[in-house]
N, C-alpha and C. Protein backbone atom coordinates (compact mmCIF):
# COMPACT_ATOMS: atom_id res chain seq x y z
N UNK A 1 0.82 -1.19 0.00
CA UNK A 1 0.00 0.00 0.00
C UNK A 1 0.87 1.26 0.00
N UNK A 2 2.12 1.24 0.14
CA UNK A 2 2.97 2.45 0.57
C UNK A 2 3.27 2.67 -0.88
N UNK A 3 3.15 1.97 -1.83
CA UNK A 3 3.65 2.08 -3.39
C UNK A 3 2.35 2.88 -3.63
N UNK A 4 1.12 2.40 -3.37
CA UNK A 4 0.18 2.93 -4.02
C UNK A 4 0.01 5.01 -3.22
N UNK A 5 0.31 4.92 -1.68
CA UNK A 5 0.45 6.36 -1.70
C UNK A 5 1.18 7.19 -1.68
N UNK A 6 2.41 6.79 -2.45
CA UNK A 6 3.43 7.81 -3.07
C UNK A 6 3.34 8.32 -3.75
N UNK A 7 2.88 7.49 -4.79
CA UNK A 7 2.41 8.95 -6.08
C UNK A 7 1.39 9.97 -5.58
N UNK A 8 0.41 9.85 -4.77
CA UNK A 8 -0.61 10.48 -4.39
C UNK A 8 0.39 11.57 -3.18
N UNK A 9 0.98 10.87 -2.54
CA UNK A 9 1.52 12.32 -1.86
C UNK A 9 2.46 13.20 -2.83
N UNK A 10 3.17 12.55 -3.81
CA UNK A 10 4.08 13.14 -4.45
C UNK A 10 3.32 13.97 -5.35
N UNK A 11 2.05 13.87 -5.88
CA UNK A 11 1.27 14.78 -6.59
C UNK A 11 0.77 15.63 -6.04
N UNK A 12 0.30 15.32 -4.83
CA UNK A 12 0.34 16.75 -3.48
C UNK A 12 1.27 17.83 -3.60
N UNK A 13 2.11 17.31 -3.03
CA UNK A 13 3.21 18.27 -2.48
C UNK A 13 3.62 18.66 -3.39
N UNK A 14 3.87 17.95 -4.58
CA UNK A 14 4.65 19.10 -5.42
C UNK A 14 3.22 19.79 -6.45
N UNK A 15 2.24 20.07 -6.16
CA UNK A 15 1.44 20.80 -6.58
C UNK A 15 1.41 20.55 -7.82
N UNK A 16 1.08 18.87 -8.94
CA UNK A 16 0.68 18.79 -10.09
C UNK A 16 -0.64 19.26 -10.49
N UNK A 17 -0.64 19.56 -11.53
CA UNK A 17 -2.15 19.62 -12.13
C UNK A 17 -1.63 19.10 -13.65
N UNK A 18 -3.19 18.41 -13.73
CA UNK A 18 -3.04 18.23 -15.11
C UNK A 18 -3.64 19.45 -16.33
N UNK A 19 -3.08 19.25 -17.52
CA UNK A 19 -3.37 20.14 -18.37
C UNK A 19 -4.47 19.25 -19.17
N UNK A 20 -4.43 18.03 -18.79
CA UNK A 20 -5.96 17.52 -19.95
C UNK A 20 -6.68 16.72 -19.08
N UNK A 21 -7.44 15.97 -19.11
CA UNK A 21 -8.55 14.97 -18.59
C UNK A 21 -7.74 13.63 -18.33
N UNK A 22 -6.50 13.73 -19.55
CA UNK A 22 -5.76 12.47 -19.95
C UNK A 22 -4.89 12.41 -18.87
N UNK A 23 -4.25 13.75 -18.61
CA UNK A 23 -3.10 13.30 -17.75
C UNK A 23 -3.77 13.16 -16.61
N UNK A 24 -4.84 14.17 -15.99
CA UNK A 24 -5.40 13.97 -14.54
C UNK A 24 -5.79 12.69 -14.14
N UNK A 25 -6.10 11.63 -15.35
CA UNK A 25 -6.26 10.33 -14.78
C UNK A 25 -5.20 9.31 -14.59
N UNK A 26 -3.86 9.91 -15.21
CA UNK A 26 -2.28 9.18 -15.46
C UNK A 26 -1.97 10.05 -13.76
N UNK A 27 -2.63 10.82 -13.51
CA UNK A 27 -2.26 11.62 -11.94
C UNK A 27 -3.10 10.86 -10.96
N UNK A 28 -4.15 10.13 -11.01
CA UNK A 28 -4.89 9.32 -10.55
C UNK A 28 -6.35 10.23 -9.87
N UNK A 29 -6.17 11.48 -10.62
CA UNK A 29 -7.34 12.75 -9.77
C UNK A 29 -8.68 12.13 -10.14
N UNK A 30 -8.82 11.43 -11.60
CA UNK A 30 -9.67 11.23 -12.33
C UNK A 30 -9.73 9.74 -12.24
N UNK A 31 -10.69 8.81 -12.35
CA UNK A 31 -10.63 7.34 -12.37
C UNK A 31 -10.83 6.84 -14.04
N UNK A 32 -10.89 5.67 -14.74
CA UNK A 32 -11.20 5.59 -16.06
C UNK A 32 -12.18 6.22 -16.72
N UNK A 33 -13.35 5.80 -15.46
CA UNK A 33 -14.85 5.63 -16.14
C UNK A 33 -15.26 6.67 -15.54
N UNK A 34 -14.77 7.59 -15.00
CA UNK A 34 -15.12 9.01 -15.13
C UNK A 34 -15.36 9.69 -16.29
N UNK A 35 -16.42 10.75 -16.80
CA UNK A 35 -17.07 11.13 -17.98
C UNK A 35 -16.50 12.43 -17.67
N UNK A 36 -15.87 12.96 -18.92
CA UNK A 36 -15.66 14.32 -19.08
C UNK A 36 -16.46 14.96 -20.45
N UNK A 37 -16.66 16.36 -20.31
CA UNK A 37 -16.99 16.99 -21.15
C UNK A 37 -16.10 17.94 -21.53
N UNK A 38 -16.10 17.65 -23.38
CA UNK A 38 -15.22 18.27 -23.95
C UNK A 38 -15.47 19.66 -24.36
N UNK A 39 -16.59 20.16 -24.11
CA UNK A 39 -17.00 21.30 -24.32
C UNK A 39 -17.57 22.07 -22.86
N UNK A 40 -16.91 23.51 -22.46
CA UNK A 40 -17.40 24.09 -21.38
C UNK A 40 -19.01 24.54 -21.34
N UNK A 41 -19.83 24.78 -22.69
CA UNK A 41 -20.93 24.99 -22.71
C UNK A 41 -21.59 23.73 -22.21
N UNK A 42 -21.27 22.35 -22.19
CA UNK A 42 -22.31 21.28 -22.14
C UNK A 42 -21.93 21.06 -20.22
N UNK A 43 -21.09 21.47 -20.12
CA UNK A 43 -20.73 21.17 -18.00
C UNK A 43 -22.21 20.82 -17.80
N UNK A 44 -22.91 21.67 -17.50
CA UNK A 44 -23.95 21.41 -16.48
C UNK A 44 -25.30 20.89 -16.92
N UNK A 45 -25.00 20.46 -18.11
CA UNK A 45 -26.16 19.92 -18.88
C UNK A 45 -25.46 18.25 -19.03
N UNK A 46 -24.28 17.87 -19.15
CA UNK A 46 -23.77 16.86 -19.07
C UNK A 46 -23.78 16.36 -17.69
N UNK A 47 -23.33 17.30 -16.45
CA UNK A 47 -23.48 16.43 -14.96
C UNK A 47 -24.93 16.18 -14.21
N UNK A 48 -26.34 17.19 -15.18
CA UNK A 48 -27.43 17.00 -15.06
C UNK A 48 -27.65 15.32 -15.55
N UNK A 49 -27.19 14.82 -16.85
CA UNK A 49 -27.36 13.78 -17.41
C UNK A 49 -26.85 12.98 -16.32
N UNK A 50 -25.31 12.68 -16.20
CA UNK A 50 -24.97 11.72 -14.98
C UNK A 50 -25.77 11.77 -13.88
N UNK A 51 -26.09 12.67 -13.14
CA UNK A 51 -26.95 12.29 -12.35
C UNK A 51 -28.29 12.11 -12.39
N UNK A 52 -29.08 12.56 -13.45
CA UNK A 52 -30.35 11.65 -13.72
C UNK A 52 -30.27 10.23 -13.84
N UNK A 53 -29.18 9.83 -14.58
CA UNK A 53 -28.80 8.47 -15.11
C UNK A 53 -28.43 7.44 -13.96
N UNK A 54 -27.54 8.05 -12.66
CA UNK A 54 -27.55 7.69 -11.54
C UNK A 54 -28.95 7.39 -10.58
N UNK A 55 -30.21 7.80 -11.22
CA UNK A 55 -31.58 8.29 -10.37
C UNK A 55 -32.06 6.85 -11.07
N UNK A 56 -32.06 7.20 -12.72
CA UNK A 56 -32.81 5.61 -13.29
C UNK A 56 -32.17 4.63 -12.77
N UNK A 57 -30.96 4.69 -12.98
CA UNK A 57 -29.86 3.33 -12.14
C UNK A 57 -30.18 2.41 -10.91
N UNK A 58 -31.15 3.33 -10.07
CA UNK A 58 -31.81 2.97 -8.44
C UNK A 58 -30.22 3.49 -7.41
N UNK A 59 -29.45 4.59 -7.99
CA UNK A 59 -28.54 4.95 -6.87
C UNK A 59 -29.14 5.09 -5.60
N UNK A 60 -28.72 4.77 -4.33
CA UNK A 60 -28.93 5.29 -3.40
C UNK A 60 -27.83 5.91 -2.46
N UNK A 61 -27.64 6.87 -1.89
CA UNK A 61 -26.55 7.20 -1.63
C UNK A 61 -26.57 6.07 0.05
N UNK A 62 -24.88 5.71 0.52
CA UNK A 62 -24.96 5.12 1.27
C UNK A 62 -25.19 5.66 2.27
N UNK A 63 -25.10 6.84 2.86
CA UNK A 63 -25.35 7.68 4.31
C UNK A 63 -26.17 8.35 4.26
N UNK A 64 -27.14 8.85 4.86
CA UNK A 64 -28.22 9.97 4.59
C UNK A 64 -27.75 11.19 4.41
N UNK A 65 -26.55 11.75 5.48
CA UNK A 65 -25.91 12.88 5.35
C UNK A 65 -24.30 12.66 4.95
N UNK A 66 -23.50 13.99 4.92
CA UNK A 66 -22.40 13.38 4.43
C UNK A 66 -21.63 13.59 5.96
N UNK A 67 -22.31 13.98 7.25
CA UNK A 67 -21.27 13.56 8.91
C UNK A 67 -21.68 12.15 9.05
N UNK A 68 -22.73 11.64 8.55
CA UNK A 68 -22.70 10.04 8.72
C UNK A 68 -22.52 9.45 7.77
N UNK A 69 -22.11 9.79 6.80
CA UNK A 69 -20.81 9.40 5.75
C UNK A 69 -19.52 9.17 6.05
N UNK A 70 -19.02 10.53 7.21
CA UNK A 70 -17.81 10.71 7.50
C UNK A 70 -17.72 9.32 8.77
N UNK A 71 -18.44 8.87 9.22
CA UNK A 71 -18.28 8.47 10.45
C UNK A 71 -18.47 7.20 10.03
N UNK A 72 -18.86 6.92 8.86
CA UNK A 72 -19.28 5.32 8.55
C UNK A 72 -17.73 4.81 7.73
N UNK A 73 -17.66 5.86 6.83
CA UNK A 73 -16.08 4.97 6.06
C UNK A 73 -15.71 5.28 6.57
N UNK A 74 -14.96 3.70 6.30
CA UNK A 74 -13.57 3.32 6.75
C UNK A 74 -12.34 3.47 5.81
N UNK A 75 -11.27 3.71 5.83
CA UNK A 75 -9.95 4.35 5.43
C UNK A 75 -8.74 3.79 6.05
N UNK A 76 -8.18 2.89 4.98
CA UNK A 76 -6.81 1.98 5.27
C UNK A 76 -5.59 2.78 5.65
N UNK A 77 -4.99 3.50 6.56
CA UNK A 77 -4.03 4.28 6.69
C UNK A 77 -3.01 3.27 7.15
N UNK A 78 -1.65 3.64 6.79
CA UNK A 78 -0.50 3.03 7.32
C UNK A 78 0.20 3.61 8.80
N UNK A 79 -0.02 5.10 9.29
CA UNK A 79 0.61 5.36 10.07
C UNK A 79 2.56 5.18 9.86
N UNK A 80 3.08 4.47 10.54
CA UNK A 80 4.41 5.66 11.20
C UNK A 80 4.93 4.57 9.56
N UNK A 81 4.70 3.45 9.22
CA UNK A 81 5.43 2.89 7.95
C UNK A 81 5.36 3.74 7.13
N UNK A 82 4.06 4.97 6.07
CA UNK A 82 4.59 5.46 5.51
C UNK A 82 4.83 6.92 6.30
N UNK A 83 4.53 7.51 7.08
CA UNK A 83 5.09 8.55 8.01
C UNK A 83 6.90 8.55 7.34
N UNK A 84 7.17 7.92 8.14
CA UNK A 84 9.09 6.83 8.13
C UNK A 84 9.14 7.37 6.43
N UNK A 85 8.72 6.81 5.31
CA UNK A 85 8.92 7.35 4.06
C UNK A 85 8.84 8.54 3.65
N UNK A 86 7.71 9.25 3.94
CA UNK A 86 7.58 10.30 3.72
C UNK A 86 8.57 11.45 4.04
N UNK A 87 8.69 11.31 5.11
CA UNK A 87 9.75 12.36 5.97
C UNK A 87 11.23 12.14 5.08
N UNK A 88 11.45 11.09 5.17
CA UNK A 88 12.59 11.10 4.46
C UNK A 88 12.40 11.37 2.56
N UNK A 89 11.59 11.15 2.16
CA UNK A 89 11.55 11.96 0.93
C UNK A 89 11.30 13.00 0.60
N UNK A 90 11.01 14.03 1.85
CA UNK A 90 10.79 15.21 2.34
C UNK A 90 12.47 15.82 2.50
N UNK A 91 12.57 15.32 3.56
CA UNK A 91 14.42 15.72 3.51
C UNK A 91 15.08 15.77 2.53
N UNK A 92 15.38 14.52 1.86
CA UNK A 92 15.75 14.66 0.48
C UNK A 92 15.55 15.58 -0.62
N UNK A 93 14.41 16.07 -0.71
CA UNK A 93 14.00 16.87 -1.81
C UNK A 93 14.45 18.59 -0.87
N UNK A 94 14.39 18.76 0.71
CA UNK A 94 15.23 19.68 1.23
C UNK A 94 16.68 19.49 0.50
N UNK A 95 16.80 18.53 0.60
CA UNK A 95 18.40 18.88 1.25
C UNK A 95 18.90 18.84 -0.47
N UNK A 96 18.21 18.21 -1.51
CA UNK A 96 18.47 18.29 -2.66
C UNK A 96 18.23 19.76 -3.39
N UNK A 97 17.54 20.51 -2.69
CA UNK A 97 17.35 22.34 -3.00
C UNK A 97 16.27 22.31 -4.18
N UNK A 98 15.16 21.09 -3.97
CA UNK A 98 13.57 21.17 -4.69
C UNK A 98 13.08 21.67 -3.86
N UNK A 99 13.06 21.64 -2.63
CA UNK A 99 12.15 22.39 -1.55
C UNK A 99 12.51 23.49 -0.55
N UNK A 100 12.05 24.48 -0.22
CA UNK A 100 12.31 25.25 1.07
C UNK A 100 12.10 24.54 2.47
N UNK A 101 12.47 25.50 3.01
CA UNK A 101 11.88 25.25 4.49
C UNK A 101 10.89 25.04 4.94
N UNK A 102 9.88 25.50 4.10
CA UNK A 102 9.00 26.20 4.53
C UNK A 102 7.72 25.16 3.62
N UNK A 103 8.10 24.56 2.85
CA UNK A 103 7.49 24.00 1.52
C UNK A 103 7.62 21.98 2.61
N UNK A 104 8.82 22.16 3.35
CA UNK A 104 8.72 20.64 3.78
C UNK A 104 8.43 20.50 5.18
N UNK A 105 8.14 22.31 5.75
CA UNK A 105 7.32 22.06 7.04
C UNK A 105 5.62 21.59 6.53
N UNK A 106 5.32 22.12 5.40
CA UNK A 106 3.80 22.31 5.26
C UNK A 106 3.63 20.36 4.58
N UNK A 107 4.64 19.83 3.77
CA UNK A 107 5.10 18.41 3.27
C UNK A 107 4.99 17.57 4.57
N UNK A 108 5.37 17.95 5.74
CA UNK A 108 5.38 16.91 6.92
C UNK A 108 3.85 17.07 7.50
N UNK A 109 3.27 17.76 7.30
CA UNK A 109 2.11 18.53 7.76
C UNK A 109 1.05 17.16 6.83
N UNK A 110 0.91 17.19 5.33
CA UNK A 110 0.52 16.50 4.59
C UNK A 110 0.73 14.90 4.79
N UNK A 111 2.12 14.44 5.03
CA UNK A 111 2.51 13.45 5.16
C UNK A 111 1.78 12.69 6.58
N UNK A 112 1.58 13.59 7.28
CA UNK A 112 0.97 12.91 8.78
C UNK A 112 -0.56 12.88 8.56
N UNK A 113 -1.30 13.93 7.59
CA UNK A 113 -2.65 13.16 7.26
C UNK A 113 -2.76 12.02 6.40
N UNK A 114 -2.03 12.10 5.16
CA UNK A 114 -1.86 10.83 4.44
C UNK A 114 -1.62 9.43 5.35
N UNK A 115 -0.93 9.59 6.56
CA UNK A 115 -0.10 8.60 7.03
C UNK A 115 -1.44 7.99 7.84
N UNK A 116 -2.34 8.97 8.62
CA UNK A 116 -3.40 8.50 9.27
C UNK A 116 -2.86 9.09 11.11
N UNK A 117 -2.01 9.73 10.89
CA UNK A 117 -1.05 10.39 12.04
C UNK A 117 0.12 9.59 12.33
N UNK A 118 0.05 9.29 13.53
CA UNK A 118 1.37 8.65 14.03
C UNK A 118 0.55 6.92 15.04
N UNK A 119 -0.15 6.46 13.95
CA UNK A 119 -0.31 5.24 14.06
C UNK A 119 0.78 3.96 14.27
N UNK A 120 0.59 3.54 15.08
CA UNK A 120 2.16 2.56 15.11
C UNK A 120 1.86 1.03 14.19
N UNK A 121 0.54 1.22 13.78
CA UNK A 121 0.54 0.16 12.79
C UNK A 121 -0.53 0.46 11.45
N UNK A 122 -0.80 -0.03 10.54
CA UNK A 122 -1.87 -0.16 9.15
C UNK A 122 -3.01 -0.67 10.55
N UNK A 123 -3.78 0.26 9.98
CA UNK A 123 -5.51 0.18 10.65
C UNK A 123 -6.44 0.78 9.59
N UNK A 124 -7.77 0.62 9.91
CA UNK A 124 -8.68 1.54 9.65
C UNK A 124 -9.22 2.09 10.47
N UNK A 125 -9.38 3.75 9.14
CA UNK A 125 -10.11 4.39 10.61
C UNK A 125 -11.25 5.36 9.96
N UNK A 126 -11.91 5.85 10.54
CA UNK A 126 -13.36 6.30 9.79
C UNK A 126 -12.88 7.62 9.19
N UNK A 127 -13.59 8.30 8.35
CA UNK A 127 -13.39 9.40 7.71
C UNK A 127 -13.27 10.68 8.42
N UNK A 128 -14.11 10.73 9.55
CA UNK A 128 -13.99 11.87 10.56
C UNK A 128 -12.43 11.81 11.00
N UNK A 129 -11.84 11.12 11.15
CA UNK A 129 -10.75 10.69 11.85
C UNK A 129 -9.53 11.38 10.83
N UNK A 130 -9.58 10.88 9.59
CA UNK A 130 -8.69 11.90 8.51
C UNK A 130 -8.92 13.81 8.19
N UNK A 131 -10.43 13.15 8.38
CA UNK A 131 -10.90 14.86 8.36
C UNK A 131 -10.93 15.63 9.71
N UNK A 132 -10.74 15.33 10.90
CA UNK A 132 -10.06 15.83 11.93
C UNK A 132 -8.44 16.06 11.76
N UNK A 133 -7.84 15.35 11.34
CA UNK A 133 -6.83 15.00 11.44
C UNK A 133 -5.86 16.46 9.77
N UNK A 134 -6.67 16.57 8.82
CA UNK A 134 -6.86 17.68 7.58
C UNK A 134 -7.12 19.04 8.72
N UNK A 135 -8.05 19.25 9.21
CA UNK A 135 -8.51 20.55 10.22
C UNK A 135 -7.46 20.84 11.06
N UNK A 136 -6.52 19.78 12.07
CA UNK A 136 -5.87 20.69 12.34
C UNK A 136 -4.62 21.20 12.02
N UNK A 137 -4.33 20.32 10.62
CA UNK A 137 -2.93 20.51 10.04
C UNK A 137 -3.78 21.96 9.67
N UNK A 138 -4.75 22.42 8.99
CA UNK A 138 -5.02 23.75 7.82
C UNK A 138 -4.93 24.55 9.40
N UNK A 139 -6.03 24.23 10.33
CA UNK A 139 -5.68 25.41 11.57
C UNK A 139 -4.34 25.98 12.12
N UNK A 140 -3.44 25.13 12.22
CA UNK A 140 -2.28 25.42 12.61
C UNK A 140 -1.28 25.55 11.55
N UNK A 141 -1.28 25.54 9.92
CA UNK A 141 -1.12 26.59 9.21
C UNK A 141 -1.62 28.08 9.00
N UNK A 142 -2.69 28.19 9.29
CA UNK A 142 -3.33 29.43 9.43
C UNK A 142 -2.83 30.28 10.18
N UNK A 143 -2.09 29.55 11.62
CA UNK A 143 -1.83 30.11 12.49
C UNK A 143 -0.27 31.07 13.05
N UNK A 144 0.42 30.46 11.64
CA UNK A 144 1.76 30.32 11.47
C UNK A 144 2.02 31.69 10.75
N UNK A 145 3.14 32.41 10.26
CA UNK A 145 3.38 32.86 9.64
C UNK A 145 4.26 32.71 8.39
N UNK A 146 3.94 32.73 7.20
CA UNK A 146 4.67 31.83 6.53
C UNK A 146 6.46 33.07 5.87
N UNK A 147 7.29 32.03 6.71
CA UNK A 147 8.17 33.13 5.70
C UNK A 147 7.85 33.80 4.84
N UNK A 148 9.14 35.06 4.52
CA UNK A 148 8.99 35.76 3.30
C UNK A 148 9.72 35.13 2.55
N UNK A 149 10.77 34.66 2.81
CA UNK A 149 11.39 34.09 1.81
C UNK A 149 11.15 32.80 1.19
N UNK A 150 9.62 31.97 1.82
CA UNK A 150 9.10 31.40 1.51
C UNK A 150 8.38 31.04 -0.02
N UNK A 151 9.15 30.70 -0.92
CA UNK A 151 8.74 31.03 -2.48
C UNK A 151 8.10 29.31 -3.12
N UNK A 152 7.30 30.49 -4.40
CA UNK A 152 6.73 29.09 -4.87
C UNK A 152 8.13 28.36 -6.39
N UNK A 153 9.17 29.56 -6.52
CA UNK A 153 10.10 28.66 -7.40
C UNK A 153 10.97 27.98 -6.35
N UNK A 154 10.97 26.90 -7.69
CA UNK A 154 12.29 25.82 -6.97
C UNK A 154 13.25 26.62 -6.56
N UNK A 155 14.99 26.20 -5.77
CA UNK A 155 15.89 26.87 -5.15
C UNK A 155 16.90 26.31 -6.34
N UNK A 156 16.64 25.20 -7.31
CA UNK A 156 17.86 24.94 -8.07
C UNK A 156 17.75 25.74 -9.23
N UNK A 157 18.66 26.17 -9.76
CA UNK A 157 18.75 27.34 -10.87
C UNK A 157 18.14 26.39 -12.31
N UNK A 158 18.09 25.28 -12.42
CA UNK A 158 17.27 24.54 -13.75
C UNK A 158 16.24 24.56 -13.27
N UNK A 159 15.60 24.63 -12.39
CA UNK A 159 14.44 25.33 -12.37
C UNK A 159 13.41 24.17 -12.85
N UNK A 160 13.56 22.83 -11.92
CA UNK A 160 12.65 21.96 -12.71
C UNK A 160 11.27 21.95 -13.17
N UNK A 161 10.42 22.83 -12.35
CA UNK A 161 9.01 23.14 -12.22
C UNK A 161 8.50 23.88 -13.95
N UNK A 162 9.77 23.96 -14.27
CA UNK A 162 9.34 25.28 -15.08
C UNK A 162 8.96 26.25 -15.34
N UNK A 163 8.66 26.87 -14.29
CA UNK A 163 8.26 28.39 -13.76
C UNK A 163 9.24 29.17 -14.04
N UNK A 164 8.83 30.49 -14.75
CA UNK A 164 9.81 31.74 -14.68
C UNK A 164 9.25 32.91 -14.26
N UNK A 165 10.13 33.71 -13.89
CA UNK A 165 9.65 35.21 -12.99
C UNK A 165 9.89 36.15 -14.27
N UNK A 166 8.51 36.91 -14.00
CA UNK A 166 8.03 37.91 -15.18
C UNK A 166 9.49 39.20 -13.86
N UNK A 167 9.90 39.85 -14.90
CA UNK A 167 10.18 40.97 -14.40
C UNK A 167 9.04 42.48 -14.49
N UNK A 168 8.38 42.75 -13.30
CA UNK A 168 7.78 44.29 -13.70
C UNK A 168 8.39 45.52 -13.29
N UNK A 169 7.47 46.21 -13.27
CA UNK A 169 7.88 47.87 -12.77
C UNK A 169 8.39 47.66 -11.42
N UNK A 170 9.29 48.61 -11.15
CA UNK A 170 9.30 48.51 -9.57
C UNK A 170 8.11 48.83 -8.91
N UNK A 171 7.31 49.22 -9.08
CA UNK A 171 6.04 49.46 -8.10
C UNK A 171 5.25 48.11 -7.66
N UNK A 172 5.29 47.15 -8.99
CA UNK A 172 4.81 46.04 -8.75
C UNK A 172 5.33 44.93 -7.89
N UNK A 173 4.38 44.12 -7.80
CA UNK A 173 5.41 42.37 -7.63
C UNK A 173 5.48 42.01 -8.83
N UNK A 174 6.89 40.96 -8.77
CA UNK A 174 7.44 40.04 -9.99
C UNK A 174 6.06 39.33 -10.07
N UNK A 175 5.76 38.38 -11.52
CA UNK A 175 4.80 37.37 -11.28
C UNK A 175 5.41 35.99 -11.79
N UNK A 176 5.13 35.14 -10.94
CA UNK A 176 5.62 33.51 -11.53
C UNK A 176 4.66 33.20 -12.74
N UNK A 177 5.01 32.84 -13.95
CA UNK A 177 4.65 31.88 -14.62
C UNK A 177 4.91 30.40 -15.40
């Protein structure tokens, strides 16, 4: 299971997005048999269809609400096994100058919800439990101040991300693109 949530943290943290439908499902955001629409005019006339089609189907949703949703699934977390990975592929990408300081405090932050916290073994645990566990990593970012020198380009001069800094006026800020 630690194979399967590496890519998923590694698409986290380093903030992928896909540019098509194609790659977001090679990113795993998207599943196969997920339906996209290729045209922005048909969005809401196309997710009207899926979910009518879900209504003829006899869907029923499994929880009445979605806090007894949260409280009913269950969620395979590994705790401190991938914790133990994470951190150290966190360091690495520090100490390799892909990340700031500041980029692998907020990475350890991520890594301990992915992980399920500091579980000392693979359990399940209900959804409230991850989504408690999301609340107070975002609260106690909130609470922080984030460096200034805290940036969204890489620190190595190739610049793997591919991002470059627009130069403006001095009055302005630079902008990343």
């Amino acid at each position: 299971m630690f194979h399967a949530l590496k890519p998923v943290f590694e698409a986290i943290a380093m903030a992928k997005v896909g540019a098509s439908a194609e790659e977001c499902r090679d990113f795993g955001y998207l599943r196969r048999e997920d339906g996209i629409s290729m045209n922005r005019d048909r969005l809401v006339a196309d997710a009207k269809e899926a979910a009518l089609s879900l209504v003829r189907g006899g869907y029923k949703p499994l929880a009445a609400t979605w806090q007894e949703g949260a409280q009913t699934t269950q969620i395979k977390v590994l705790g401190e096994q991938f914790l133990a990975g994470a951190k150290l592929a966190i360091h690495m990408m520090l100490r390799g100058g892909y990340a700031s300081e500041y980029d692998a405090h907020v990475g350890r932050k991520l890594a301990n919800i992915l992980a399920g916290g500091a579980l000392t073994s693979p359990q399940l645990v209900n959804e409230q439990y991850v989504l408690d566990l999301e609340r107070e990593a975002f609260v106690s970012l909130c609470g922080e101040r984030k460096p200034r020198n805290a940036s969204l380009t890489p620190l190595k001069p190739e610049n793997p991300c591919g991002t470059r800094e627009i130069k403006l006026h001095k009055s302005h800020k630079n902008v990343l693109l």
